[in-house]
C-alpha atoms as a PDB file:
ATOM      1  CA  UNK A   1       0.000   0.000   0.000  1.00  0.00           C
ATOM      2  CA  UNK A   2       1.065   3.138  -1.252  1.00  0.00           C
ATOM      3  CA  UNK A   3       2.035   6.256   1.377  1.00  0.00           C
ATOM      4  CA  UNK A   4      -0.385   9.452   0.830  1.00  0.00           C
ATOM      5  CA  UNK A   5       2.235  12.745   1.646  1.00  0.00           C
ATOM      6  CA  UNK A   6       0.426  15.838   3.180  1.00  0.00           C
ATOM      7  CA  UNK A   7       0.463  18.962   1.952  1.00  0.00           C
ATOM      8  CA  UNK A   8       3.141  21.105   4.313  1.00  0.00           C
ATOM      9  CA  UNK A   9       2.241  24.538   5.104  1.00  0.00           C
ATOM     10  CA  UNK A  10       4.495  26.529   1.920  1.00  0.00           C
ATOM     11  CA  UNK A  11       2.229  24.721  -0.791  1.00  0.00           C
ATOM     12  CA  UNK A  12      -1.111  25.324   0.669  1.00  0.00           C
ATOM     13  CA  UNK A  13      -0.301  29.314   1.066  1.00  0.00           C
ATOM     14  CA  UNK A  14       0.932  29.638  -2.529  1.00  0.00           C
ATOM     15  CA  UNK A  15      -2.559  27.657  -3.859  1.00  0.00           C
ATOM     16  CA  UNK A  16      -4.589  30.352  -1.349  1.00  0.00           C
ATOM     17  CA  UNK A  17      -2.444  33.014  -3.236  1.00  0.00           C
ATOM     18  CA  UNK A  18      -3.256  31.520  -6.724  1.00  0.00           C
ATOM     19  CA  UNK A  19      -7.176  31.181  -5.992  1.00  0.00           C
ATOM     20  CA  UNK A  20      -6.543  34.480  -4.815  1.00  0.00           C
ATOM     21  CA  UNK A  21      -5.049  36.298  -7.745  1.00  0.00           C
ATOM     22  CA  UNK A  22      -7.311  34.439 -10.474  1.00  0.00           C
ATOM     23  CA  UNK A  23     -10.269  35.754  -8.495  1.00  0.00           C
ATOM     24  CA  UNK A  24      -8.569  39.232  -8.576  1.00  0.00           C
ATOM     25  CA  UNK A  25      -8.290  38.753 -12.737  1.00  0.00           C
ATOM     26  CA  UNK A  26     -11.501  37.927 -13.137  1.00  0.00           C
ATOM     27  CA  UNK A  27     -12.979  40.465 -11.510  1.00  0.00           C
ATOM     28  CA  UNK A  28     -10.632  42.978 -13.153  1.00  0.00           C
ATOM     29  CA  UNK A  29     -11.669  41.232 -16.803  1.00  0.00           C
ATOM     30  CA  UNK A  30     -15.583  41.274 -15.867  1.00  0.00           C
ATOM     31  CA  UNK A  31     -15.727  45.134 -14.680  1.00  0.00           C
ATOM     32  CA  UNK A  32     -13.381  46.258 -17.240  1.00  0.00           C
ATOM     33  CA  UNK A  33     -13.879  44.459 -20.532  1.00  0.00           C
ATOM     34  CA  UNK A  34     -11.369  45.801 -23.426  1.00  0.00           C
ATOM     35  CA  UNK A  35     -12.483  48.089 -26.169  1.00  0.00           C
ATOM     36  CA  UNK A  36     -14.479  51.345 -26.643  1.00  0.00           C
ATOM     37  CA  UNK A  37     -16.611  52.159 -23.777  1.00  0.00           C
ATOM     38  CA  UNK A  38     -18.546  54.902 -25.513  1.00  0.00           C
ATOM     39  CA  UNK A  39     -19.639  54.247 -28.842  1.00  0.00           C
ATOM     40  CA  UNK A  40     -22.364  56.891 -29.721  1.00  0.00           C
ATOM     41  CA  UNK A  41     -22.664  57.027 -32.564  1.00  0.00           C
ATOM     42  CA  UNK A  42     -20.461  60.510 -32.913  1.00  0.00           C
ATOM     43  CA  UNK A  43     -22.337  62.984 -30.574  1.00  0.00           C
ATOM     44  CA  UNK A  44     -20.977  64.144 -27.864  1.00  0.00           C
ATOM     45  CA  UNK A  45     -23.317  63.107 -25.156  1.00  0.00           C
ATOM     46  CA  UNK A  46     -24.609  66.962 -24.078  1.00  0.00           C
ATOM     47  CA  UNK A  47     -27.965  67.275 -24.400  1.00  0.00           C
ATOM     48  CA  UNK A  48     -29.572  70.974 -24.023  1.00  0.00           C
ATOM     49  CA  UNK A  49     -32.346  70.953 -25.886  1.00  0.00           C
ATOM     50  CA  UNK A  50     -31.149  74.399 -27.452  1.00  0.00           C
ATOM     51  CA  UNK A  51     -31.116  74.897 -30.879  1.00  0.00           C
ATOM     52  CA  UNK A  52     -27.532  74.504 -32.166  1.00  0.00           C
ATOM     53  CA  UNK A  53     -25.898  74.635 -29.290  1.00  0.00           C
ATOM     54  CA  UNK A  54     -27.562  77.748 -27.532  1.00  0.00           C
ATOM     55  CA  UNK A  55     -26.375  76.902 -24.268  1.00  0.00           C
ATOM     56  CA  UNK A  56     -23.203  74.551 -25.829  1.00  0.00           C
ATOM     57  CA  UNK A  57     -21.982  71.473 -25.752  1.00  0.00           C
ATOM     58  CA  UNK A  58     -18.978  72.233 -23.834  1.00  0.00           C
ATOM     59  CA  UNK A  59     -18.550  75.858 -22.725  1.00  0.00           C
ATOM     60  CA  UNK A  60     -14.855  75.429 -24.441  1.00  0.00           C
ATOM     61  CA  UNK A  61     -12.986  73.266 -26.878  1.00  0.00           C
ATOM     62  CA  UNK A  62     -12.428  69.892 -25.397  1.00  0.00           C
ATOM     63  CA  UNK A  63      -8.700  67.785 -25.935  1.00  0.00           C
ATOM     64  CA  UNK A  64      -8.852  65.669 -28.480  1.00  0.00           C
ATOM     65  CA  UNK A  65      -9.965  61.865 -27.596  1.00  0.00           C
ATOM     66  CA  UNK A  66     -10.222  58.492 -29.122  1.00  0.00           C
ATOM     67  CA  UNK A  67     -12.356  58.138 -32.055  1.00  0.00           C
ATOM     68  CA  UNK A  68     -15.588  56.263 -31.132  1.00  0.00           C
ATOM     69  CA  UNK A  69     -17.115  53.696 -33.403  1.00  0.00           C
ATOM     70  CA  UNK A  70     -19.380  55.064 -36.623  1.00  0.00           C
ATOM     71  CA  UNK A  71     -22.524  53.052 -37.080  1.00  0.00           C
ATOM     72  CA  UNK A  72     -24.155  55.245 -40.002  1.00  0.00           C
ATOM     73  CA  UNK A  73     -28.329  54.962 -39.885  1.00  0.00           C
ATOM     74  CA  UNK A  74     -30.088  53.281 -42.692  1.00  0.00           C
ATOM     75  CA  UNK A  75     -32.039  56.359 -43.767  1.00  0.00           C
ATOM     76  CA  UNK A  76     -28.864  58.616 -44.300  1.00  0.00           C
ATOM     77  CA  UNK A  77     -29.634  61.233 -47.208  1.00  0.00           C
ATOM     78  CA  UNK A  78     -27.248  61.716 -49.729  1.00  0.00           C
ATOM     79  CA  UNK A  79     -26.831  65.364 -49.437  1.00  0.00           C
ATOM     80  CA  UNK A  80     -23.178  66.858 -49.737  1.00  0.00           C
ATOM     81  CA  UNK A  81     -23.753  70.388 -48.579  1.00  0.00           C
ATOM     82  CA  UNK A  82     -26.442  71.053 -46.020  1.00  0.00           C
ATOM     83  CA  UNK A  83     -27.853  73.666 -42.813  1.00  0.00           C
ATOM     84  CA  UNK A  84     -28.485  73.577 -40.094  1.00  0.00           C
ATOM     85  CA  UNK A  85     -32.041  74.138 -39.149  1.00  0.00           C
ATOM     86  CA  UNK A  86     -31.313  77.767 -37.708  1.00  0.00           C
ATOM     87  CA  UNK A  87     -29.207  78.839 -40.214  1.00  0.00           C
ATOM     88  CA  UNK A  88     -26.184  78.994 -37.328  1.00  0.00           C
ATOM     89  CA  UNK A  89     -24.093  75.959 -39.148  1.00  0.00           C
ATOM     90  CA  UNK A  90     -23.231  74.879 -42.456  1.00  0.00           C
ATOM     91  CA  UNK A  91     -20.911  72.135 -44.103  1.00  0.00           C
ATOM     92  CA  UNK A  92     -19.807  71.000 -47.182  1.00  0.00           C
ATOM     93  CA  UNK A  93     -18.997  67.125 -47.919  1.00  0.00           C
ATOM     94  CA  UNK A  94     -16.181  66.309 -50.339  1.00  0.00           C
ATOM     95  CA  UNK A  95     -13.906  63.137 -51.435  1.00  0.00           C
ATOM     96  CA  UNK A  96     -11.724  63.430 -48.693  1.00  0.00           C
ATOM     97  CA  UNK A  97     -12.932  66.315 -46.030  1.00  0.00           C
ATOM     98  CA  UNK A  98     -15.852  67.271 -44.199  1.00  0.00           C
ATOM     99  CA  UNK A  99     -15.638  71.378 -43.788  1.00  0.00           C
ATOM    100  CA  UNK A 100     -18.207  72.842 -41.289  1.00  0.00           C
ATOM    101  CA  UNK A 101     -18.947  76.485 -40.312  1.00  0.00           C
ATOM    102  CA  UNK A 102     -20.509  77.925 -37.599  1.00  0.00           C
ATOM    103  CA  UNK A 103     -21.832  81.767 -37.550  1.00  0.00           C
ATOM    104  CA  UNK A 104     -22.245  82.752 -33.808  1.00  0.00           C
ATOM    105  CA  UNK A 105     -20.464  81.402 -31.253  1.00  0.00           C
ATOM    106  CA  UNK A 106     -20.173  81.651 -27.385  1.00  0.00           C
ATOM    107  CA  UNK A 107     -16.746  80.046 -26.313  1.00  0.00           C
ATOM    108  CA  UNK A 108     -13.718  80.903 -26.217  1.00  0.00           C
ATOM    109  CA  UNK A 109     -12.530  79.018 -29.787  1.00  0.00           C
ATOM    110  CA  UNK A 110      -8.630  77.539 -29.963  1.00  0.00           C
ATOM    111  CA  UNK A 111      -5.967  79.045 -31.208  1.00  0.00           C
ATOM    112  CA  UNK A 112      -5.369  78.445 -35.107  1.00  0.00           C
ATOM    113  CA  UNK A 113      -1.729  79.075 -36.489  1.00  0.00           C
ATOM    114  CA  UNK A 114      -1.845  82.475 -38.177  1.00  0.00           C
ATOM    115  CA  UNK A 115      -5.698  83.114 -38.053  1.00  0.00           C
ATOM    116  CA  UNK A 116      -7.550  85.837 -36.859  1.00  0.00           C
ATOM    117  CA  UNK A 117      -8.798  85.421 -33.398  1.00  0.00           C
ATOM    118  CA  UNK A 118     -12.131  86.884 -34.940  1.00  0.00           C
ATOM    119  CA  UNK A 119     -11.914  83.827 -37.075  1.00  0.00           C
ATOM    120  CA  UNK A 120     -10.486  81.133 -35.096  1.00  0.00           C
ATOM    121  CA  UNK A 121     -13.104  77.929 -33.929  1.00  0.00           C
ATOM    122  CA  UNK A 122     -15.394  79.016 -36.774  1.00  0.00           C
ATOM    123  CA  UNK A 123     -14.472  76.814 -39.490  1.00  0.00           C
ATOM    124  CA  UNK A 124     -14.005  72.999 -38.681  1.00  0.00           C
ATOM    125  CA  UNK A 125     -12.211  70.155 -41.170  1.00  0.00           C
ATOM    126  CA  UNK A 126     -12.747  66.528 -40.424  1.00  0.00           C
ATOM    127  CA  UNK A 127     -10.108  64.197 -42.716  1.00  0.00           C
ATOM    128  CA  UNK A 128      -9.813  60.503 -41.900  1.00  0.00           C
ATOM    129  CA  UNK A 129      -6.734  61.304 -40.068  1.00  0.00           C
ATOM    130  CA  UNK A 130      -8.135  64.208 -37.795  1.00  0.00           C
ATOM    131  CA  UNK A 131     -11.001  66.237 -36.965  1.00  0.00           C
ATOM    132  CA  UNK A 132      -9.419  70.023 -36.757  1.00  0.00           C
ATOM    133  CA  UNK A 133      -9.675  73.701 -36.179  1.00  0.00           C
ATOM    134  CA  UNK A 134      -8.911  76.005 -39.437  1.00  0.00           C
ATOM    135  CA  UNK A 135      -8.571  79.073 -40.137  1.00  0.00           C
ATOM    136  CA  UNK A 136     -11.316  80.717 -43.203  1.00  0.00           C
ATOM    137  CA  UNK A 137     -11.385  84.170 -44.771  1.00  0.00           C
ATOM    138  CA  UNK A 138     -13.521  85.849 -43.047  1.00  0.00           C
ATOM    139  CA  UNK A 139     -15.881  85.445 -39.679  1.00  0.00           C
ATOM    140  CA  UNK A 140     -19.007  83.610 -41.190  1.00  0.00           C
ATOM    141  CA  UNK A 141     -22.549  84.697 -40.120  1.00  0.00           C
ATOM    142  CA  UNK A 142     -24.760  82.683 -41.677  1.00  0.00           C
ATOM    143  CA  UNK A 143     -25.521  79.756 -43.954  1.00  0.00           C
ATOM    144  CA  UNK A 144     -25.951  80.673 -47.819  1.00  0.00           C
ATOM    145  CA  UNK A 145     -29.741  80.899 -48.604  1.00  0.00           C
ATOM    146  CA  UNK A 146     -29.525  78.449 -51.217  1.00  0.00           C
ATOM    147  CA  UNK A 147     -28.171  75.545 -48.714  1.00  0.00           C
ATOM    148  CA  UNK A 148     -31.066  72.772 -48.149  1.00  0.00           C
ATOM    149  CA  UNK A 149     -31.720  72.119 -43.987  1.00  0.00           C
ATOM    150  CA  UNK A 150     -31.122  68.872 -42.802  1.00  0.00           C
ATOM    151  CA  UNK A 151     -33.614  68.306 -40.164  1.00  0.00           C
ATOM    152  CA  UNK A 152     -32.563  67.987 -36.895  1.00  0.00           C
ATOM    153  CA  UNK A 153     -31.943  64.316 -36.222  1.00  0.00           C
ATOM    154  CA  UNK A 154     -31.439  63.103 -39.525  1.00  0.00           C
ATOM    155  CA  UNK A 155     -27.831  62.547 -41.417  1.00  0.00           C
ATOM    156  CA  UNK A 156     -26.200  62.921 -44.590  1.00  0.00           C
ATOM    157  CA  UNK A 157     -23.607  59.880 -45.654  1.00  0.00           C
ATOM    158  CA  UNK A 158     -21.328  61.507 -48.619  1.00  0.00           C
ATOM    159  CA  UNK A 159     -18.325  59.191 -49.601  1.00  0.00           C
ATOM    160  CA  UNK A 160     -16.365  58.594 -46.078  1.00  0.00           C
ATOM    161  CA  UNK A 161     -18.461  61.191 -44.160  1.00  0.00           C
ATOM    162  CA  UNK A 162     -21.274  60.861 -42.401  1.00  0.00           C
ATOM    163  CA  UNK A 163     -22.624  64.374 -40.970  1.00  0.00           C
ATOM    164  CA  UNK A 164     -25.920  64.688 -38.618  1.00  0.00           C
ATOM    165  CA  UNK A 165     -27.684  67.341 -37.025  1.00  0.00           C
ATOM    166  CA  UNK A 166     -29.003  67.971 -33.792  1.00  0.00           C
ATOM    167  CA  UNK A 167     -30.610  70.382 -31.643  1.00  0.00           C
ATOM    168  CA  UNK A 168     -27.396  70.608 -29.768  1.00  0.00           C
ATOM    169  CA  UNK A 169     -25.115  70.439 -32.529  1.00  0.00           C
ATOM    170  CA  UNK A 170     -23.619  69.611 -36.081  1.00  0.00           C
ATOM    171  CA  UNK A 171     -21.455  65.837 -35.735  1.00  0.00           C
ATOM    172  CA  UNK A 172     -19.467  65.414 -39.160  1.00  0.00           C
ATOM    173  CA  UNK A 173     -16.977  61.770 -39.032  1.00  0.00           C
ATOM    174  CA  UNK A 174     -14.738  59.790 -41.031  1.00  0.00           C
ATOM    175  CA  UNK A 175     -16.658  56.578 -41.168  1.00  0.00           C
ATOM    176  CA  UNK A 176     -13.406  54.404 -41.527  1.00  0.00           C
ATOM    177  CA  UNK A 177     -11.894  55.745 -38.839  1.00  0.00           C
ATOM    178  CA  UNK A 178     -13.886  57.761 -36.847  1.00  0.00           C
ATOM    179  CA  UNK A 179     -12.240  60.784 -36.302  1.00  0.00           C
ATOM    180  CA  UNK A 180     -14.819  63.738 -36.375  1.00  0.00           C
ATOM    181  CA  UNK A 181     -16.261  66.411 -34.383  1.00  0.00           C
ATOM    182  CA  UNK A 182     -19.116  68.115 -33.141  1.00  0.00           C
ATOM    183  CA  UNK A 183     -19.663  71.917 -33.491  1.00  0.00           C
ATOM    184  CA  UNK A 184     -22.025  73.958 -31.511  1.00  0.00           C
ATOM    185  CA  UNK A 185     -22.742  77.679 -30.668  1.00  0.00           C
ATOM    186  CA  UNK A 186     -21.671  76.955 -26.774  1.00  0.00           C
ATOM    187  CA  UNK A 187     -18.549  74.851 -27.875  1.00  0.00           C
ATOM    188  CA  UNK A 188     -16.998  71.991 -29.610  1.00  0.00           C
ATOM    189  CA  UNK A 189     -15.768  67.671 -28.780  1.00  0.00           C
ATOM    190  CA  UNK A 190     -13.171  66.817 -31.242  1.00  0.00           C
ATOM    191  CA  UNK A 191     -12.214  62.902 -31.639  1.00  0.00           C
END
């Protein structure tokens, strides 16, 4: 018959320590599962109910941060240059850029390299690469009367760019990557 050795007293404290850590990674792996934790579409999350941002978005330009995931809606127009309800913003879809303006604003706007102050967080680019401040010719006050509106809560897919508006806001994005950003009279997420 065969001798059964016990278990001496170093062997049982590192299997307590083992349970102990693999209940530690599973909890961590439960509560903080990888990936994007906030994928919204492309808004910014700031609801007002203002028109175009009366109140803001923001109150100031945020840092940029990672790009959320673009899910683009199945009743996206085809419209490549479009208004804002109020007349406040405007943008323009090409091949490779989304270019938004924005008449009145309330925040402080950032700095653009050689631009006016006066002219500076007025005039918005979203590339795949980056969603970006630029600087324009002049101050902007209006949409063009001959610009269609595109109702709040309905979108606009042109090429890579998908572009929605909201009482609270214009959202342009690069669908592939989903750099964009959302411009409103109060302030501006870029992403």
């Amino acid at each position: 018959m065969a001798k059964q050795r016990a278990l001496g007293g170093w062997a049982i404290a590192l299997i307590v320590i083992d349970v102990i850590l693999i209940g530690i990674l599973v909890v961590m792996l439960v509560t903080h599962p990888r990936g994007d934790s906030g994928t919204d579409g492309g808004t910014d999350g700031s609801s007002t109910g203002a028109t175009d941002g009366e109140s803001g978005a923001t109150g100031d330009t945020e840092p940029t941060t990672q790009a959320p995931a673009v899910t683009v809606p199945e009743d996206a127009l085809d419209v490549a240059a479009f208004s804002s309800p109020s007349r406040n913003i405007w943008c323009q879809i090409e091949d490779d850029n989304a270019t938004c303006m924005i008449g009145d604003i309330t925040f402080t706007p950032p700095a653009v390299e050689d631009c006016d102050p006066a002219i500076a967080g007025h005039y918005w680019r979203v590339t795949a690469e980056s969603a970006d401040p630029i600087c324009g010719a002049e101050a902007p006050t209006e949409a063009p009367s001959d610009l269609p509106d595109l109702a709040y809560g309905a979108s606009t897919v042109v090429g890579d760019f998908l572009c929605t508006s909201e009482t609270d806001g214009v959202t342009c994005v690069a669908i592939s990557t989903g750099h964009g950003v959302t411009i409103a009279r109060g302030g501006s997420s870029q992403y």
